[in-house]
C-alpha atoms as a PDB file:
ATOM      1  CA  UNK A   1      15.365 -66.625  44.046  1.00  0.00           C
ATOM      2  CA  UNK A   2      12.680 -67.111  41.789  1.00  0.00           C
ATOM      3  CA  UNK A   3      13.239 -65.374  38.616  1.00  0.00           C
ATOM      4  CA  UNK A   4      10.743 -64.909  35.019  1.00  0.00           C
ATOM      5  CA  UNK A   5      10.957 -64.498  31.535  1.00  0.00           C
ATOM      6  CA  UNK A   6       9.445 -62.103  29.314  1.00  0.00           C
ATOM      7  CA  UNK A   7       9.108 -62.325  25.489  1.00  0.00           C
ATOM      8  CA  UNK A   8       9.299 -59.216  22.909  1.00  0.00           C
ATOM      9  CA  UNK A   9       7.970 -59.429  19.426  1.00  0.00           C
ATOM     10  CA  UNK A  10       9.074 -56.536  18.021  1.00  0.00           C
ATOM     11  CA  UNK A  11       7.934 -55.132  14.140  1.00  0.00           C
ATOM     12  CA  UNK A  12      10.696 -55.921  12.066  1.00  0.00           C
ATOM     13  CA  UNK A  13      11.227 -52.411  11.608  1.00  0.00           C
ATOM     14  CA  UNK A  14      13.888 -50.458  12.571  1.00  0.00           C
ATOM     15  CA  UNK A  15      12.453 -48.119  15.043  1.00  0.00           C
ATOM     16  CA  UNK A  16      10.271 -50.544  16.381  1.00  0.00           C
ATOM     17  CA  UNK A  17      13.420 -52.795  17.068  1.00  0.00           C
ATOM     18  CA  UNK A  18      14.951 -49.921  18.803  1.00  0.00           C
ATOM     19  CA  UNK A  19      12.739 -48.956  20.874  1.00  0.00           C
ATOM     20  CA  UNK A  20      11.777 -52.576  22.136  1.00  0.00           C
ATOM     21  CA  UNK A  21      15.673 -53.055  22.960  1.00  0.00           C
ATOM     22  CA  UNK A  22      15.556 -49.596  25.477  1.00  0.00           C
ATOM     23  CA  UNK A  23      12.183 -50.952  26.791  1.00  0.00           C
ATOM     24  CA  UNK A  24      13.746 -54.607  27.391  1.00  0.00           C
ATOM     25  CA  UNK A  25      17.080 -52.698  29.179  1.00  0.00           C
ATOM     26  CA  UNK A  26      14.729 -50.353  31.124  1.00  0.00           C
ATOM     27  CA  UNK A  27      12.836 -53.429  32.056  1.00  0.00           C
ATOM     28  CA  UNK A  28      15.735 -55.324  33.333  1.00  0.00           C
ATOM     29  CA  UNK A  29      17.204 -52.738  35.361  1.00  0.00           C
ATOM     30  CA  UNK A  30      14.592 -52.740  37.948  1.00  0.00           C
ATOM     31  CA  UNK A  31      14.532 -56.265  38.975  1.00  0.00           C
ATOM     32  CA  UNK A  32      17.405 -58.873  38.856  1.00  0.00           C
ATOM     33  CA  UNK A  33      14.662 -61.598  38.841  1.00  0.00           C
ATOM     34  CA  UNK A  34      13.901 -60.795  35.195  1.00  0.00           C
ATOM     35  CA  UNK A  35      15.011 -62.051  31.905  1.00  0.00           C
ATOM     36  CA  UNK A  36      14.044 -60.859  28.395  1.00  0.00           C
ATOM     37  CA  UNK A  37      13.832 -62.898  25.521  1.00  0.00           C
ATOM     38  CA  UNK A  38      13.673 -60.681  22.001  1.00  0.00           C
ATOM     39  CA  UNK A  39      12.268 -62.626  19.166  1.00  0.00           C
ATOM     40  CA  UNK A  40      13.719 -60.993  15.843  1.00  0.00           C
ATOM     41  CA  UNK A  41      12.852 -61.426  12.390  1.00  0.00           C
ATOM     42  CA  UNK A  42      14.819 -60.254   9.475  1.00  0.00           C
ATOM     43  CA  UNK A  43      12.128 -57.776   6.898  1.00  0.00           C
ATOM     44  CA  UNK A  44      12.548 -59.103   3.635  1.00  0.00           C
ATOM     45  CA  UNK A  45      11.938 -55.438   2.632  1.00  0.00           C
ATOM     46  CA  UNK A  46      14.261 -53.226   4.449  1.00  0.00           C
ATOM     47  CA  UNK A  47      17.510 -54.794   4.075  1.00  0.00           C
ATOM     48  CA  UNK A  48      18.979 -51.811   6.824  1.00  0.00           C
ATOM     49  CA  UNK A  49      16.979 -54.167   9.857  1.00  0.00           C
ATOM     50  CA  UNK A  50      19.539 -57.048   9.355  1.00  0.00           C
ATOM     51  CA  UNK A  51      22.072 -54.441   9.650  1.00  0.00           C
ATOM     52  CA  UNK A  52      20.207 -53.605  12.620  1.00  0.00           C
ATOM     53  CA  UNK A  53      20.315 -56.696  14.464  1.00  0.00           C
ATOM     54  CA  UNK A  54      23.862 -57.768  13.909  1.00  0.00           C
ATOM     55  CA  UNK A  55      24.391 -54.322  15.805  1.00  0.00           C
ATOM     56  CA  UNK A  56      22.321 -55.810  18.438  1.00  0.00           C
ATOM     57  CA  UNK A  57      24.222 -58.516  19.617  1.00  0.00           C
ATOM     58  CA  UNK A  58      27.923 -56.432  19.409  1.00  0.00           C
ATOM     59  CA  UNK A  59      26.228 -53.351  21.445  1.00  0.00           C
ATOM     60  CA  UNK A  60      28.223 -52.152  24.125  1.00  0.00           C
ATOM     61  CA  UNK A  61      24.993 -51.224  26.095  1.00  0.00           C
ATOM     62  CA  UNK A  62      23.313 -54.784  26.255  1.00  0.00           C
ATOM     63  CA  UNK A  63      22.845 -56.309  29.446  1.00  0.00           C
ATOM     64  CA  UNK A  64      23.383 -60.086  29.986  1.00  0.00           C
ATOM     65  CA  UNK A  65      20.112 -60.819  30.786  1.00  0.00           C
ATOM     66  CA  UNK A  66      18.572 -59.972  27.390  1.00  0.00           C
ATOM     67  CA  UNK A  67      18.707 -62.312  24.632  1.00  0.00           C
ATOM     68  CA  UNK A  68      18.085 -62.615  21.244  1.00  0.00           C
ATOM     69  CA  UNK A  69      16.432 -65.211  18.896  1.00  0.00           C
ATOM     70  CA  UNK A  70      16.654 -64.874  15.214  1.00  0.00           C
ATOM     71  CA  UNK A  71      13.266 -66.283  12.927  1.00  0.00           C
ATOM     72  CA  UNK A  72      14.366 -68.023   9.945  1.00  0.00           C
ATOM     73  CA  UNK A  73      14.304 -65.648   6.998  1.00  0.00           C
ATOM     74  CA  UNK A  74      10.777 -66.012   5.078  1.00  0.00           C
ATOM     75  CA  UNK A  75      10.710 -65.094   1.377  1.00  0.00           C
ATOM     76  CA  UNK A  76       7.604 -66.223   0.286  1.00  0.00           C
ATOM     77  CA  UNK A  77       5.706 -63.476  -0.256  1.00  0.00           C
ATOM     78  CA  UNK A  78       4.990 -62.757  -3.757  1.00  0.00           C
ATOM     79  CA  UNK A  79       4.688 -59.405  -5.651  1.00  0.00           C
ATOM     80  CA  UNK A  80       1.026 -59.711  -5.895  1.00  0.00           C
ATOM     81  CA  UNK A  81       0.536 -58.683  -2.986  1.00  0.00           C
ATOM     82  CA  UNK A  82      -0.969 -55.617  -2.186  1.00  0.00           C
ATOM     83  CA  UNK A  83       2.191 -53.164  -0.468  1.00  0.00           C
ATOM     84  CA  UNK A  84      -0.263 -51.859   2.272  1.00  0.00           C
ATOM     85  CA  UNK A  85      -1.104 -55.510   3.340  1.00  0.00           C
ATOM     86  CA  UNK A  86       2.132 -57.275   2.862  1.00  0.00           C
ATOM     87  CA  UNK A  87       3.826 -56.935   6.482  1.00  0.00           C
ATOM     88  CA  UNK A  88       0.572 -58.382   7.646  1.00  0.00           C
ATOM     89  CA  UNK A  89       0.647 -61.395   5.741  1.00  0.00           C
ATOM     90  CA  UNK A  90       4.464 -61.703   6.351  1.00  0.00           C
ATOM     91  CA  UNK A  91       4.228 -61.519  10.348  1.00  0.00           C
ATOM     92  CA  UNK A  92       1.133 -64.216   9.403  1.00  0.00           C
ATOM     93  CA  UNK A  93       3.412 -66.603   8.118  1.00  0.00           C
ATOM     94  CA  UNK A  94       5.908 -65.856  11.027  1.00  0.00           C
ATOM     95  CA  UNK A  95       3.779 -67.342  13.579  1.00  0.00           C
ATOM     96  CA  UNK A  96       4.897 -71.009  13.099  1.00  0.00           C
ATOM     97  CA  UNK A  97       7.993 -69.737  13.697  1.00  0.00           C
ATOM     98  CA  UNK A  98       7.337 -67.388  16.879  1.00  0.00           C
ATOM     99  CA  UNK A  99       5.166 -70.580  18.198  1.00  0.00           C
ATOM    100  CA  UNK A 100       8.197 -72.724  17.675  1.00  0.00           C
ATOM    101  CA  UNK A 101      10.613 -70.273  19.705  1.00  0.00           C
ATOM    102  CA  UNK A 102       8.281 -69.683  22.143  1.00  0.00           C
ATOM    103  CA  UNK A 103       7.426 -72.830  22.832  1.00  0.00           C
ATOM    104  CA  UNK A 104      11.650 -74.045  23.217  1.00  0.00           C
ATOM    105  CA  UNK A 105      12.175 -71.552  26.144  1.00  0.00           C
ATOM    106  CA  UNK A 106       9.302 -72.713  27.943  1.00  0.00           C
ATOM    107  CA  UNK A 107      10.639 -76.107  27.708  1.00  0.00           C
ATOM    108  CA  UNK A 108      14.327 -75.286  28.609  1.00  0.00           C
ATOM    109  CA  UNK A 109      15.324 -75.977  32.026  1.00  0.00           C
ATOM    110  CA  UNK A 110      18.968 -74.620  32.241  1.00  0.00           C
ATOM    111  CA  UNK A 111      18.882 -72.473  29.243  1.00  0.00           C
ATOM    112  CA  UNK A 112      16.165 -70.269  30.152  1.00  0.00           C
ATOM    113  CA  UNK A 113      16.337 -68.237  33.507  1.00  0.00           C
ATOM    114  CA  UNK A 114      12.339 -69.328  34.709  1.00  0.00           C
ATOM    115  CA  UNK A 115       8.759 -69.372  33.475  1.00  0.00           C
ATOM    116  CA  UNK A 116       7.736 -67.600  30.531  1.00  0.00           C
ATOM    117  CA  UNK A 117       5.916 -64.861  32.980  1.00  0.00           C
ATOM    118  CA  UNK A 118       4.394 -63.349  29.237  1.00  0.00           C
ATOM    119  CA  UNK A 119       4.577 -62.095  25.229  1.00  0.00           C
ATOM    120  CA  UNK A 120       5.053 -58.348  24.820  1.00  0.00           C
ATOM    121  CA  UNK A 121       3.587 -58.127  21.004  1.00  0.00           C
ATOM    122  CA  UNK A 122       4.129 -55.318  19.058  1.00  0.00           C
ATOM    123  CA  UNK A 123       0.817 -53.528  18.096  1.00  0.00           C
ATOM    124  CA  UNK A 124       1.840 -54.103  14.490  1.00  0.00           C
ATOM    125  CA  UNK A 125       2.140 -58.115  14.675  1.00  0.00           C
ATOM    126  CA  UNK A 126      -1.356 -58.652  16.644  1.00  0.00           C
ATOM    127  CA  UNK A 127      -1.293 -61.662  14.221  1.00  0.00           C
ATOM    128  CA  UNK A 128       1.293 -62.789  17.002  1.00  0.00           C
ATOM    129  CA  UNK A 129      -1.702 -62.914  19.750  1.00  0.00           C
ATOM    130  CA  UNK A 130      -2.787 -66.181  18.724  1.00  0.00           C
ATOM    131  CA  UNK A 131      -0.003 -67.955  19.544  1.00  0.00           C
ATOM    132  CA  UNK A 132       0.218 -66.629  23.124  1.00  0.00           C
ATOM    133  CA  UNK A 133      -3.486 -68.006  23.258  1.00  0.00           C
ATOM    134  CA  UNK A 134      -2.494 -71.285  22.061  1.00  0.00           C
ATOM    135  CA  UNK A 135       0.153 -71.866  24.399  1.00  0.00           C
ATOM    136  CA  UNK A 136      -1.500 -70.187  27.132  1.00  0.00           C
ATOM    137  CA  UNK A 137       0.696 -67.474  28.135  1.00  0.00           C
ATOM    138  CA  UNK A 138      -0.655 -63.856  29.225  1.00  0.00           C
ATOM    139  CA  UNK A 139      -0.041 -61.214  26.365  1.00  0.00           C
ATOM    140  CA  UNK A 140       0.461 -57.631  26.246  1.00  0.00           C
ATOM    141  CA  UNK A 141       0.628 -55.082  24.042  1.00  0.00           C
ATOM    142  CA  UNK A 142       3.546 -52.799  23.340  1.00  0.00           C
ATOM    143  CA  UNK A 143       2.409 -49.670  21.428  1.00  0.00           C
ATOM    144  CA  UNK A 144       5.421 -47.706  20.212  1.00  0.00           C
ATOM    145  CA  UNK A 145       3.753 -44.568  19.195  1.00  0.00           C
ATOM    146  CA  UNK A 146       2.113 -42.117  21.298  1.00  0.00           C
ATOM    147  CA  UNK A 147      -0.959 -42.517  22.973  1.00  0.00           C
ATOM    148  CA  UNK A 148      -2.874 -39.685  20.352  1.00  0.00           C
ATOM    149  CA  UNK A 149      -2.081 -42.151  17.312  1.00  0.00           C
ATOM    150  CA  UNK A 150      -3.635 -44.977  19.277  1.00  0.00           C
ATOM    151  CA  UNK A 151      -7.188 -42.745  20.356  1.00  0.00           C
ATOM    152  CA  UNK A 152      -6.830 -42.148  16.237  1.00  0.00           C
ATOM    153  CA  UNK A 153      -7.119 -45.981  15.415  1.00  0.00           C
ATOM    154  CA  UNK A 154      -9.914 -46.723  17.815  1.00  0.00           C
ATOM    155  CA  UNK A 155     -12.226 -43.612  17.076  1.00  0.00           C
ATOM    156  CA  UNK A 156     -12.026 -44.707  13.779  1.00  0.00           C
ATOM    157  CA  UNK A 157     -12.396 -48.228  14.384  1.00  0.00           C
ATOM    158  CA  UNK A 158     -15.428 -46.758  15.773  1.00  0.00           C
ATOM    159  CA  UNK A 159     -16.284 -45.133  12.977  1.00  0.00           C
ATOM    160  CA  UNK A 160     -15.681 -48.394  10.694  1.00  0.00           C
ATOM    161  CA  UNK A 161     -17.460 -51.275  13.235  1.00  0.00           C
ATOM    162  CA  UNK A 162     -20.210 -49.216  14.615  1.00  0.00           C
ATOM    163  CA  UNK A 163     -21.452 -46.691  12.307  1.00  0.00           C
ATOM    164  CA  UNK A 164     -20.417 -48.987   8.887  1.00  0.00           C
ATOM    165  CA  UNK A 165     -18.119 -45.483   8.154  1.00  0.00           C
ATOM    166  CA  UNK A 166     -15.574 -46.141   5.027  1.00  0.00           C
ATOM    167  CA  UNK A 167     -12.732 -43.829   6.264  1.00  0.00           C
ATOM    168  CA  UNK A 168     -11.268 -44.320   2.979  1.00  0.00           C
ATOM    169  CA  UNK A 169     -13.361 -41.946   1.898  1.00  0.00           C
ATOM    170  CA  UNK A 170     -11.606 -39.147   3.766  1.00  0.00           C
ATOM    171  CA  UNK A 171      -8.691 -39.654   1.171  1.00  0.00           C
ATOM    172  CA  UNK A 172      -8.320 -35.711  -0.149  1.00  0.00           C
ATOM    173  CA  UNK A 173     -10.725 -34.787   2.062  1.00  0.00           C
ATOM    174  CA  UNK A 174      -9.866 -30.883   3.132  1.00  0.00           C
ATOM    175  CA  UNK A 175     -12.997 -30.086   4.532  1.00  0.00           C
ATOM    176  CA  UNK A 176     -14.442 -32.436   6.977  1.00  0.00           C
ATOM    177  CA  UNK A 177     -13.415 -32.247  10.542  1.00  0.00           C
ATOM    178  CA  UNK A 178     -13.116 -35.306  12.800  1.00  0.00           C
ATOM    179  CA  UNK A 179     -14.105 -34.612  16.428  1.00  0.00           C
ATOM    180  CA  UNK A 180     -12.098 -36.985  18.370  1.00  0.00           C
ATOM    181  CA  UNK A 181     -12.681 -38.021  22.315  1.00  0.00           C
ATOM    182  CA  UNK A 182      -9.027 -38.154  22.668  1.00  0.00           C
ATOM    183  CA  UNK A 183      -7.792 -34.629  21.657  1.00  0.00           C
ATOM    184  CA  UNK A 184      -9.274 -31.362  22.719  1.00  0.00           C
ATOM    185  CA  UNK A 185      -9.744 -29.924  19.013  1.00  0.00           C
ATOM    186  CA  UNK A 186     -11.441 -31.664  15.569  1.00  0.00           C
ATOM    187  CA  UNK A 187      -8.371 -32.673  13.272  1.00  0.00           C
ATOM    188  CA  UNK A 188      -9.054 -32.385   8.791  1.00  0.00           C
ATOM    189  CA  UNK A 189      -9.761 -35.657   7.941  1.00  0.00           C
ATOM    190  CA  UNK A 190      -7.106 -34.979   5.053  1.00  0.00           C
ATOM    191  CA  UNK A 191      -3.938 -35.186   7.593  1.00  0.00           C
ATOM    192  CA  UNK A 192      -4.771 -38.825   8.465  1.00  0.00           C
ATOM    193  CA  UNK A 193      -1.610 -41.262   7.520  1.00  0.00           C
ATOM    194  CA  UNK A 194      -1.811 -42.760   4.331  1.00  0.00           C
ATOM    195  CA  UNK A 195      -2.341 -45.946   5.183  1.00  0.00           C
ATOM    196  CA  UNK A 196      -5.623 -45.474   6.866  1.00  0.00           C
ATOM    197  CA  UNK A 197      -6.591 -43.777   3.530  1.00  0.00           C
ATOM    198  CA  UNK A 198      -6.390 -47.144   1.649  1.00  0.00           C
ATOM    199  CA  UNK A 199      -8.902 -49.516   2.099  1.00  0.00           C
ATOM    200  CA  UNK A 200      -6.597 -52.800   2.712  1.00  0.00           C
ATOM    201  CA  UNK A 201      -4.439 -50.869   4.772  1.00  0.00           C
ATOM    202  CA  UNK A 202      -7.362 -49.611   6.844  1.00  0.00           C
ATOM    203  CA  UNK A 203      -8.658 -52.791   7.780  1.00  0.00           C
ATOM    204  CA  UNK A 204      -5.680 -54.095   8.875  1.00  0.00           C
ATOM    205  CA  UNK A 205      -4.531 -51.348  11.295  1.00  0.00           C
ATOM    206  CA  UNK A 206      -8.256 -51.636  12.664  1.00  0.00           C
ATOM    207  CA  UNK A 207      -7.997 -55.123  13.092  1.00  0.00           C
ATOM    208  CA  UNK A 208      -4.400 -54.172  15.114  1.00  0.00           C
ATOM    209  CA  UNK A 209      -6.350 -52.002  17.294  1.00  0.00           C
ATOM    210  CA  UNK A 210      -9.413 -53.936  17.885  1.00  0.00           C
ATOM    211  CA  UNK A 211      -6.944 -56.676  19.293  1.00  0.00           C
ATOM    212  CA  UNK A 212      -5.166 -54.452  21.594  1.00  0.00           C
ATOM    213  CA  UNK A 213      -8.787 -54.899  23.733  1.00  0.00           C
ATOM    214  CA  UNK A 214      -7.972 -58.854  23.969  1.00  0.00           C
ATOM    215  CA  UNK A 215      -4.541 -57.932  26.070  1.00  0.00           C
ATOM    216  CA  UNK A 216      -3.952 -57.735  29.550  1.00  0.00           C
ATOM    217  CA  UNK A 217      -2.124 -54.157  29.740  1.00  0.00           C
ATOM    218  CA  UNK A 218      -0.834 -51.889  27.045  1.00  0.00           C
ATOM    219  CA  UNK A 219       2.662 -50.208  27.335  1.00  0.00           C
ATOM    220  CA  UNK A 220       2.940 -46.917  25.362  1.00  0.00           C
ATOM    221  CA  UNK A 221       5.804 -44.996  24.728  1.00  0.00           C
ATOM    222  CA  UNK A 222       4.210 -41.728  26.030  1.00  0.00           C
ATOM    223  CA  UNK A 223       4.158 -39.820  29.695  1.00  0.00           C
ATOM    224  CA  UNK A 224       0.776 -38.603  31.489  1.00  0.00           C
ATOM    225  CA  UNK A 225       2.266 -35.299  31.802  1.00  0.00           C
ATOM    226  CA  UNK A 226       2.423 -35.027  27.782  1.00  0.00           C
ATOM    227  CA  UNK A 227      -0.771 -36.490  26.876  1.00  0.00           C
ATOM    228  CA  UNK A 228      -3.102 -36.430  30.275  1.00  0.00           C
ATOM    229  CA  UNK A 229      -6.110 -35.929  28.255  1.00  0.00           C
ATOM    230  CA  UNK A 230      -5.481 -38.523  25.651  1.00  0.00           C
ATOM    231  CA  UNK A 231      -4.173 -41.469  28.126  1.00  0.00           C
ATOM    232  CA  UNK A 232      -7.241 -40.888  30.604  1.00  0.00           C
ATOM    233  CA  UNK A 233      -9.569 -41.286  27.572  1.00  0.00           C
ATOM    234  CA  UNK A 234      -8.070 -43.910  26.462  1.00  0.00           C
ATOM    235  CA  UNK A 235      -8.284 -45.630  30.083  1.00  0.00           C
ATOM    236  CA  UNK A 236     -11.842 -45.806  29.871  1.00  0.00           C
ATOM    237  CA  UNK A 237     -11.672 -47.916  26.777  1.00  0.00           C
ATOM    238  CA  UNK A 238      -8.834 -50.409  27.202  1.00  0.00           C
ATOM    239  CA  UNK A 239      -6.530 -52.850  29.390  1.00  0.00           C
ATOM    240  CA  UNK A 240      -4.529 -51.180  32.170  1.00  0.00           C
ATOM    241  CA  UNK A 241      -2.014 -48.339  30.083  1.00  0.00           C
ATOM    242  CA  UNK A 242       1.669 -48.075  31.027  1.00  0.00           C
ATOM    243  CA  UNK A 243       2.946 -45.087  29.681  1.00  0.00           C
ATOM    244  CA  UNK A 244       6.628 -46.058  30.266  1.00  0.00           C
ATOM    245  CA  UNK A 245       8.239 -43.172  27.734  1.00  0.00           C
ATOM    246  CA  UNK A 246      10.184 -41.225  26.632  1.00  0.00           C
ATOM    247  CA  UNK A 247      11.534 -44.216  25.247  1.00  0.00           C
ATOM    248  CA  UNK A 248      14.754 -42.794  24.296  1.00  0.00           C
ATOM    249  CA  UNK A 249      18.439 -43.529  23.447  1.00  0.00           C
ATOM    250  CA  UNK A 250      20.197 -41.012  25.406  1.00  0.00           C
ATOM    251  CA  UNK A 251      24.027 -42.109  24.819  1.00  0.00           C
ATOM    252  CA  UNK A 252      24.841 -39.541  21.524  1.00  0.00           C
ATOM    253  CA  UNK A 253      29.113 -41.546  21.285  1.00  0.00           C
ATOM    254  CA  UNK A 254      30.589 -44.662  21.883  1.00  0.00           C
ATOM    255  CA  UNK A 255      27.552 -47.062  21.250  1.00  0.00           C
ATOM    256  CA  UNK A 256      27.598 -49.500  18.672  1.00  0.00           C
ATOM    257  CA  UNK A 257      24.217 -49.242  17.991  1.00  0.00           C
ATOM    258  CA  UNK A 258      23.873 -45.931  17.330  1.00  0.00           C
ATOM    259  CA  UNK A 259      27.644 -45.711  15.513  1.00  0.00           C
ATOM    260  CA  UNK A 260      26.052 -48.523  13.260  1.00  0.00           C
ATOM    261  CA  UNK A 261      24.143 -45.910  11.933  1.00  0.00           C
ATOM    262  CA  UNK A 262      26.751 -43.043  11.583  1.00  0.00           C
ATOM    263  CA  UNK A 263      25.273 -40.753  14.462  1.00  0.00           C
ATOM    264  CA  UNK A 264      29.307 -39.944  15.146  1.00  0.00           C
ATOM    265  CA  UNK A 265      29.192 -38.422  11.991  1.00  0.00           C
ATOM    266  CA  UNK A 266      26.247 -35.844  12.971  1.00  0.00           C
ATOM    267  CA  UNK A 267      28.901 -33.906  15.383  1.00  0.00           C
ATOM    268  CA  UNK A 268      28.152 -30.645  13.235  1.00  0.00           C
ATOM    269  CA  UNK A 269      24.728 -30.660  13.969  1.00  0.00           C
ATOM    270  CA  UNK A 270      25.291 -31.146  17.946  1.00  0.00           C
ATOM    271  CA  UNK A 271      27.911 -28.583  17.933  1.00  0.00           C
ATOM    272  CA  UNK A 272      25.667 -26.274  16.096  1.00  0.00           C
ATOM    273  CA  UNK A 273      22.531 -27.240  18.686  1.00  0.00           C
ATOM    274  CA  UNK A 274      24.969 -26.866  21.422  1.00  0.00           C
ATOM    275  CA  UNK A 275      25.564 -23.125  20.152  1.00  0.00           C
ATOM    276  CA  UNK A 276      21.877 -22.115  20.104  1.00  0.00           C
ATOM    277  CA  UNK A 277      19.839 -19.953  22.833  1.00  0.00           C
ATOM    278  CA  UNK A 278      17.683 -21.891  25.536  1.00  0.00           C
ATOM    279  CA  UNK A 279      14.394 -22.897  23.844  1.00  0.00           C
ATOM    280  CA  UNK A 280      15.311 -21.504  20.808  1.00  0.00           C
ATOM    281  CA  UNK A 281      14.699 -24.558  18.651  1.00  0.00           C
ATOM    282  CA  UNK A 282      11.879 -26.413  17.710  1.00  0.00           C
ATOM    283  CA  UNK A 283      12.597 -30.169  16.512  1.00  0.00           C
ATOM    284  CA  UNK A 284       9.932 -31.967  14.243  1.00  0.00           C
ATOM    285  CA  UNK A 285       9.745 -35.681  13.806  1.00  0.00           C
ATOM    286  CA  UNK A 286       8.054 -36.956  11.023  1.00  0.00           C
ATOM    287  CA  UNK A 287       9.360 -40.880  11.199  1.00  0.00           C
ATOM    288  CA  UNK A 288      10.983 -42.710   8.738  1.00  0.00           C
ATOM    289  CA  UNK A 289       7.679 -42.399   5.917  1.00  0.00           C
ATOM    290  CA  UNK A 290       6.564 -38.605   5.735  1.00  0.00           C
ATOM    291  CA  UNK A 291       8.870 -35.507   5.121  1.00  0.00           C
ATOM    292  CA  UNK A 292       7.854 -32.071   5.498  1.00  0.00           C
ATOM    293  CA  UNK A 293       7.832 -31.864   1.411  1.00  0.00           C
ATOM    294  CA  UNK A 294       4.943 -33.838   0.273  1.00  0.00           C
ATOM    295  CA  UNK A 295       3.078 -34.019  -3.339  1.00  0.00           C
ATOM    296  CA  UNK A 296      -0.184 -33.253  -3.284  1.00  0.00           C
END
């Protein structure tokens, strides 16, 4: 039986990490033939991701045919560095080291289950692209967010490449009004994340989305029944989309992942959810950088 390999390059962030493991399991499950290989790197800034990954390899829910490779640790980086900018020149000095890993499973003959079918990069480490081109492997793109952050990035990408737009400039801004092909109604200019805001930060997340063009299909964490609109614009614009999500982490107990990061202490809280009328609640997710509380 002739079986493939796919490679992961996560963001060495924590939910990025997370949500490229239930990908790789979901991935897995629906043909023997495939093997996943999950490149890992250790953030020198977020000491909770190599926490993280020892987690990984104990978890009670990973299957045999996903695998992990640890980077060497890089600590170069020094405090000059602009904060906005720094995981992009990190994951720039990681590609020797992807390139390297890479390029041992495709020549392993018993080690590695078959051909190295493709690189699943993480929209974040586009950097990562070049070394799929170099060695000749398809890449994709694996975009972790949902599909209205992504029509965000490239409306203003169009903004910044065709009409020479600075969208730093819409820092504080609580009047102007974007009009966006991807959503049904303008959005302030003032809600857009921070790091589009900065002027570093801004080119660099552009650059992430202008590269997501060069890839042979996209898989977003999002479903066509939660963002038609937003996924058929955005089908006009790029490679083939795979909305693949929810990508979710359904087991609550008994999961070393999750225990790794105390969820069997949050009982109260699903006791107390438990307790409450049918669509009663309303849950808000703001990630792991905004809060509902924020200075003006």
């Amino acid at each position: 039986m002739k079986k493939a390999e796919l490679v992961f390059i996560p963001f060495p962030g924590w939910s990025h990490i997370v949500m490229t493991f239930e990908i790789s399991k979901f991935l897995v499950k629906q043909d023997e033939r495939l093997s996943i290989t999950v490149v890992l790197t250790k953030s020198p800034f977020d000491s909770k991701v190599g926490t993280l990954i020892d987690s990984l390899h104990s978890s009670s829910s990973k299957p045999d045919r996903i695998n992990f490779v640890l980077l060497p640790e890089n600590n170069i980086l020094g405090s000059e560095i602009e904060p906005s900018i720094i995981m992009g020149k990190f994951m720039e000095y990681q590609k020797l080291h992807v390139k390297q890993a890479v390029t041992k499973l495709m020549q392993s003959n018993g080690d590695s289950p078959g051909p190295v079918a493709g690189v699943v990069i993480d929209m974040l480490c586009s950097q990562i692209m070049d070394v799929a081109d170099e060695l000749g492997i398809p890449k994709y793109s694996f975009f972790p967010s949902c599909a209205g952050s992504l029509g965000v990035y490239l409306h203003l990408l169009t903004l910044y490449d065709e009409l020479n737009v600075d969208v730093a400039k819409f820092k504080n801004d609580r009047v102007t009004e974007l009009h966006m092909p991807c959503f049904t109604n303008p959005i302030p200019a003032g809600v857009l994340p921070d790091v589009i805001l900065d002027k570093a930060g801004a080119e660099l997340i552009l650059d992430h989305a202008k590269r997501i063009r060069e890839t042979k299909g996209v898989i977003m964490n999002t479903f066509m029944e939660l963002e038609t609109q937003t996924i058929q614009t955005l089908s006009c614009d790029l490679p083939p989309l795979y909305p693949v999500g929810p990508i979710l982490n359904m087991i609550l107990r008994g999961d070393s992942l999750l225990e790794s990061k105390g969820a069997h202490k949050n009982s109260d809280i699903i006791n107390w959810l438990d307790d409450q009328p049918p669509l009663s609640v309303v849950f808000l997710c703001f990630g792991r950088w905004e809060s509902l509380v924020k200075n003006s």
